[in-house]
Protein backbone atom coordinates (compact mmCIF):
# COMPACT_ATOMS: atom_id res chain seq x y z
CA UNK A 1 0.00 0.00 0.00
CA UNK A 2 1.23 3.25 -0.85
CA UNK A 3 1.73 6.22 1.48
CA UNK A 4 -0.89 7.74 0.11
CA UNK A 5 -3.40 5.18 0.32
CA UNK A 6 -2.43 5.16 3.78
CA UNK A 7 -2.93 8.58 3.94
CA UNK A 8 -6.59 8.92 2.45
CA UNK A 9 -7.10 5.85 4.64
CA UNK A 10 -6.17 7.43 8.08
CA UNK A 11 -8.14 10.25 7.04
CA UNK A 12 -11.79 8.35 5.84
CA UNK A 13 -11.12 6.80 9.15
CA UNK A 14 -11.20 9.93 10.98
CA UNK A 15 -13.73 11.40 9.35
CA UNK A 16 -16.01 8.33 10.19
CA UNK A 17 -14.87 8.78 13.73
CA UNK A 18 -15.90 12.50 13.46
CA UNK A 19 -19.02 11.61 12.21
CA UNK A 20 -20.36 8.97 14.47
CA UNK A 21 -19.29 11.38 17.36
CA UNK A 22 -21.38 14.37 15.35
CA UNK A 23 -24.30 11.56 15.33
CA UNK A 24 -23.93 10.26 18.97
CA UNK A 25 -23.36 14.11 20.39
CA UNK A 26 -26.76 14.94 18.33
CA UNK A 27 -28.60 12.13 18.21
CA UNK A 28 -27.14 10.35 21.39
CA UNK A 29 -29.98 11.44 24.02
CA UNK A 30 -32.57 9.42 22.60
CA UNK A 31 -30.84 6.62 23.82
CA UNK A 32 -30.07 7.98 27.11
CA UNK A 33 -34.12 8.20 27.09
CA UNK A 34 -34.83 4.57 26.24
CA UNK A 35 -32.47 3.57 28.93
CA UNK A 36 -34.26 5.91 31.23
CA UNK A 37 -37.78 4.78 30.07
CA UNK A 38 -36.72 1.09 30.58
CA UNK A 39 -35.28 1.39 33.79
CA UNK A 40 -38.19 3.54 34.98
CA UNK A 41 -40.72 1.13 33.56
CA UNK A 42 -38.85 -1.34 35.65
CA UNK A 43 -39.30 0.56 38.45
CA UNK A 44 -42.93 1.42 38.56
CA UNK A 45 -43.61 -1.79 37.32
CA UNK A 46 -42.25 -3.12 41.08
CA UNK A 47 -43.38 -0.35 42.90
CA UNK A 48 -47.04 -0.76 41.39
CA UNK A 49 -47.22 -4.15 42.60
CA UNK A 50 -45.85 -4.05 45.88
CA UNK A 51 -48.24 -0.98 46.20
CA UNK A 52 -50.99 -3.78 45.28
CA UNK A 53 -50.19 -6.11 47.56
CA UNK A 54 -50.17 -3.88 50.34
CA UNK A 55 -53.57 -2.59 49.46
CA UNK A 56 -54.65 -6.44 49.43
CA UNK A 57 -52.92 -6.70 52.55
CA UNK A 58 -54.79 -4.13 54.03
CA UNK A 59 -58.23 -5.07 52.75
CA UNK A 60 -57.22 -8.67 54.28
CA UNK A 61 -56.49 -7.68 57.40
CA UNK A 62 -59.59 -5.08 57.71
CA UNK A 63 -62.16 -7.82 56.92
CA UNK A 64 -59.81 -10.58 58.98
CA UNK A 65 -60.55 -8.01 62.10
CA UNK A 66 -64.04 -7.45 61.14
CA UNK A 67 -65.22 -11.13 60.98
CA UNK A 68 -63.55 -11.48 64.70
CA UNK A 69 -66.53 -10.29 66.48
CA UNK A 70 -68.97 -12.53 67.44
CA UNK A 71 -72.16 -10.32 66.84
CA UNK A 72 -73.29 -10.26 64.00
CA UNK A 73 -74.23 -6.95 63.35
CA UNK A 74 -70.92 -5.52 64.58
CA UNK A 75 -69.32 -7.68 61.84
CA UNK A 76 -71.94 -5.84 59.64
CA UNK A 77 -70.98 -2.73 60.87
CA UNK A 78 -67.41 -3.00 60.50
CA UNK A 79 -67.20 -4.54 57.12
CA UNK A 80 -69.35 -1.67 55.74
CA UNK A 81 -66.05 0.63 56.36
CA UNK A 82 -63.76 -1.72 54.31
CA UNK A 83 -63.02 -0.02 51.45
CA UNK A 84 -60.78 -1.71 48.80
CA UNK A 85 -59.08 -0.21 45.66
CA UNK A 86 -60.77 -2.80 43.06
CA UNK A 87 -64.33 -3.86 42.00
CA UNK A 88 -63.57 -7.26 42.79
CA UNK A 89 -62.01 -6.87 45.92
CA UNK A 90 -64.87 -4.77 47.00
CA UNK A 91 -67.41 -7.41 45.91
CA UNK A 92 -65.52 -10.21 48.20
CA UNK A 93 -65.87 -7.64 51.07
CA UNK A 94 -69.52 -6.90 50.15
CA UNK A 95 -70.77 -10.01 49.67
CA UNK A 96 -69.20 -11.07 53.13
CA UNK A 97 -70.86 -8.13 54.77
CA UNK A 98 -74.45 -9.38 53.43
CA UNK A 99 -73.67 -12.21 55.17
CA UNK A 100 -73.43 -10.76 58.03
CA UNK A 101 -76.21 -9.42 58.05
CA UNK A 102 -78.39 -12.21 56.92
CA UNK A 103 -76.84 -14.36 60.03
CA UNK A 104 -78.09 -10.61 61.92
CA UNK A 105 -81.81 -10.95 60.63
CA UNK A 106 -81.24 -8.60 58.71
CA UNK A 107 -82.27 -10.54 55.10
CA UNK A 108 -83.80 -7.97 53.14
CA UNK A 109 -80.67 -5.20 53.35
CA UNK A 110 -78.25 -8.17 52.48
CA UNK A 111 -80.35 -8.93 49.64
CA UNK A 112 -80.16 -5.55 48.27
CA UNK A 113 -76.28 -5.63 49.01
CA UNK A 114 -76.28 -8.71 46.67
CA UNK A 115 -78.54 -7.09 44.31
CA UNK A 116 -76.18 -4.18 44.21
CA UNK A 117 -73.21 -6.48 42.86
CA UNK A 118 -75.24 -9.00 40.53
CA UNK A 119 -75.72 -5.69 39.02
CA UNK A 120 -72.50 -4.47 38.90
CA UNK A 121 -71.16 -4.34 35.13
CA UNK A 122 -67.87 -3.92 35.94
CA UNK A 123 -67.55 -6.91 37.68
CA UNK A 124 -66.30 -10.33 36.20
CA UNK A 125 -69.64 -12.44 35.62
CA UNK A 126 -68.98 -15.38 38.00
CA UNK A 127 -68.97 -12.49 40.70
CA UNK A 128 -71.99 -11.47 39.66
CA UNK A 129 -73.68 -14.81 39.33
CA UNK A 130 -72.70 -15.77 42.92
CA UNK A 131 -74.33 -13.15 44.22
CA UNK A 132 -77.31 -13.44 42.43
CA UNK A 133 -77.56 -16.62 43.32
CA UNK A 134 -77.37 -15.95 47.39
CA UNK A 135 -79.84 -13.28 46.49
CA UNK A 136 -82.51 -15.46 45.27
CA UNK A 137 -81.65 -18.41 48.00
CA UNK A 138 -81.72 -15.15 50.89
CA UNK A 139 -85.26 -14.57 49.32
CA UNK A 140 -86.82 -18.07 49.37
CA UNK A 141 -89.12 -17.06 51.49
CA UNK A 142 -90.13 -13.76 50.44
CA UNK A 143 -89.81 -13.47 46.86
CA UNK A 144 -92.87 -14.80 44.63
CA UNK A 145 -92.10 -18.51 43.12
CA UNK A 146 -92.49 -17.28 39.36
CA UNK A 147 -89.68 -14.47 39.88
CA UNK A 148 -87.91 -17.08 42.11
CA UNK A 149 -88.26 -19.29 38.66
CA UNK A 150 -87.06 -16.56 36.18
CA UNK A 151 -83.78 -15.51 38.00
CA UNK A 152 -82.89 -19.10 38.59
CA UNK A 153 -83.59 -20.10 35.02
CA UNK A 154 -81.02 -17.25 34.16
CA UNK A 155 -78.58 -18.71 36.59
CA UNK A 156 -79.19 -22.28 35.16
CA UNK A 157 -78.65 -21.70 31.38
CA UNK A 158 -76.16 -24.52 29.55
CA UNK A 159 -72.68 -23.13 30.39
CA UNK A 160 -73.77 -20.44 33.42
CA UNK A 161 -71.59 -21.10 36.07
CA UNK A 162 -73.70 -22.13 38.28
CA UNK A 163 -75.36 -24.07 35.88
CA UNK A 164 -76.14 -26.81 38.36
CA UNK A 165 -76.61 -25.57 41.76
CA UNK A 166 -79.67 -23.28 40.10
CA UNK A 167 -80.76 -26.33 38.20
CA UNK A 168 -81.17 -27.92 41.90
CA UNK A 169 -83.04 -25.05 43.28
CA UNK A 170 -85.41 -25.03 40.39
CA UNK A 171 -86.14 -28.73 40.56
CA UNK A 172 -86.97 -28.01 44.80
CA UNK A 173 -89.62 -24.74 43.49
CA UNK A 174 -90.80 -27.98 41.46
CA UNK A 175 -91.52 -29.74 44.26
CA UNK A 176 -92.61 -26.82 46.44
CA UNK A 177 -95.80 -26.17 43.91
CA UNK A 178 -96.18 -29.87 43.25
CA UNK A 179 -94.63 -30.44 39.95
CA UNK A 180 -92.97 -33.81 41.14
CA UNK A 181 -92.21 -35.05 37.89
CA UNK A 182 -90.91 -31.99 36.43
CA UNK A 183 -88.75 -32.03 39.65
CA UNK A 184 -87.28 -35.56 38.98
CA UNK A 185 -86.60 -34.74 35.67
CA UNK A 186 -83.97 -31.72 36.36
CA UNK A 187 -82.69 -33.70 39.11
CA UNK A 188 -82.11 -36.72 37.27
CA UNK A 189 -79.82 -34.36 34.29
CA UNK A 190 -78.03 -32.85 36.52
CA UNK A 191 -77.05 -35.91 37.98
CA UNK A 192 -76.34 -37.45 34.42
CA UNK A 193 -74.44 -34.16 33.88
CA UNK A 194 -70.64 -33.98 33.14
CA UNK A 195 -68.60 -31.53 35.51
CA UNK A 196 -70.95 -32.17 38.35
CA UNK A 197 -69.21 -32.42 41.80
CA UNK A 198 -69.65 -35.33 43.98
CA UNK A 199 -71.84 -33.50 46.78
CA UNK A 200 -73.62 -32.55 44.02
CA UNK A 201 -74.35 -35.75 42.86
CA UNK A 202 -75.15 -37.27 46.21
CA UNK A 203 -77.73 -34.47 47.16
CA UNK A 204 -79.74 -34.65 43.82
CA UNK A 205 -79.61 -38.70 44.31
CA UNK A 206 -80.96 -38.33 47.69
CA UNK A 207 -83.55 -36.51 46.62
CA UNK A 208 -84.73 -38.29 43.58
CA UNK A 209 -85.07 -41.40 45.98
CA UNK A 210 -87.21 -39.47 48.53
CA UNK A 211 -89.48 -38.41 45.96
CA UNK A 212 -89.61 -42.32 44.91
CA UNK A 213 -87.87 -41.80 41.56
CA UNK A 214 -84.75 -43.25 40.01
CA UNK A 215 -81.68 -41.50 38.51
CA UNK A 216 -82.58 -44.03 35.68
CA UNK A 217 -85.36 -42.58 33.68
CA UNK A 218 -86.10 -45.82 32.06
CA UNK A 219 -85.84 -48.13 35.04
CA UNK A 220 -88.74 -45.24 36.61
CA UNK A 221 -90.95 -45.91 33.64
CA UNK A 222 -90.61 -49.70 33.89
């Protein structure tokens, strides 16, 4: 290589190295930014969640000290000044203070708490569902059978989640207004049913052989 092919070597060299200093000095920052950005992201990320836990934490230990009393209504009381930072945390703290004050008498205010959540559109459904569901059981007594029959029905459509348990309270408002067969019936698919737990199973038997049926429709006919 000649010397000056060296020469206009060392000096594209240079200028490269002038250049990508030029680029870094001007351009350089936004990097600098990303690292920030990343980092920070990091950072909040962690901080978010620890923030999270310690609101669960708090909610926890709120209704933990609220269910200690004995009385009833002072559980009532107390849970009604939990206050948690999500829907569904609030609906686990609601739901436990209609509880309380069902076990306090106190059935028709629960109900409405209940009523309040199935409600609730924000909330995931199965949250809703439950409480709909402890809503109409609260009610047995009170509500008229037909409504009784249209909110369980809702509760008891193919794929609800509680497909089953409303399927067993509409087959008992069957036998409550005489409709024995009907009763048997329901009780004798849900106990054919897939996905249908064993205590399940074992109360709808029970009380397909009380009403002098047979899980096997055929074997009834015969």
């Amino acid at each position: 290589m000649s010397d000056t092919d060296s020469f206009i070597d060392e000096v594209t060299e240079e200028v490269r190295r002038d250049r990508l200093f030029l680029m870094f000095k001007r351009y350089g920052w936004i990097g600098a930014v990303a690292v920030v950005a990343i980092v920070g992201g990091a950072a909040w990320r962690e901080y978010s969640q620890a923030q999270e836990r310690a609101a669960a934490q708090a909610v926890g230990d709120a209704m933990t000290a609220a269910l200690a009393s004995n009385e009833a209504d002072a559980r009532a009381a107390a849970l009604a000044k939990v206050s948690a930072e999500t829907v569904g945390a609030q609906a686990v703290v609601d739901m436990a203070r209609a509880a309380a004050l069902a076990d306090a008498g106190q059935a028709d205010e629960a109900a409405k708490v209940l009523d309040k959540i199935a409600s609730d559109g924000a909330l995931p459904q199965v949250y809703r569902d439950i409480a709909a569901f402890k809503s109409v059981i609260l009610q047995a007594g009170t509500l008229a059978p037909e409504e009784r029959r249209l909110r369980l029905e809702t509760l008891a459509a193919p794929g609800a989640t509680l497909q089953f348990l409303a399927g067993e309270q509409l087959a008992l408002l069957d036998i409550e207004q005489g409709k024995t067969e009907a009763a048997l019936t329901r009780l004798r698919d849900i106990a054919a049913s897939a996905g249908v737990s064993r205590d399940l199973q074992e109360r709808v038997s029970q009380v397909i052989v009380a009403l002098g049926g047979s899980e096997d429709s055929a074997e009834q006919e015969g």
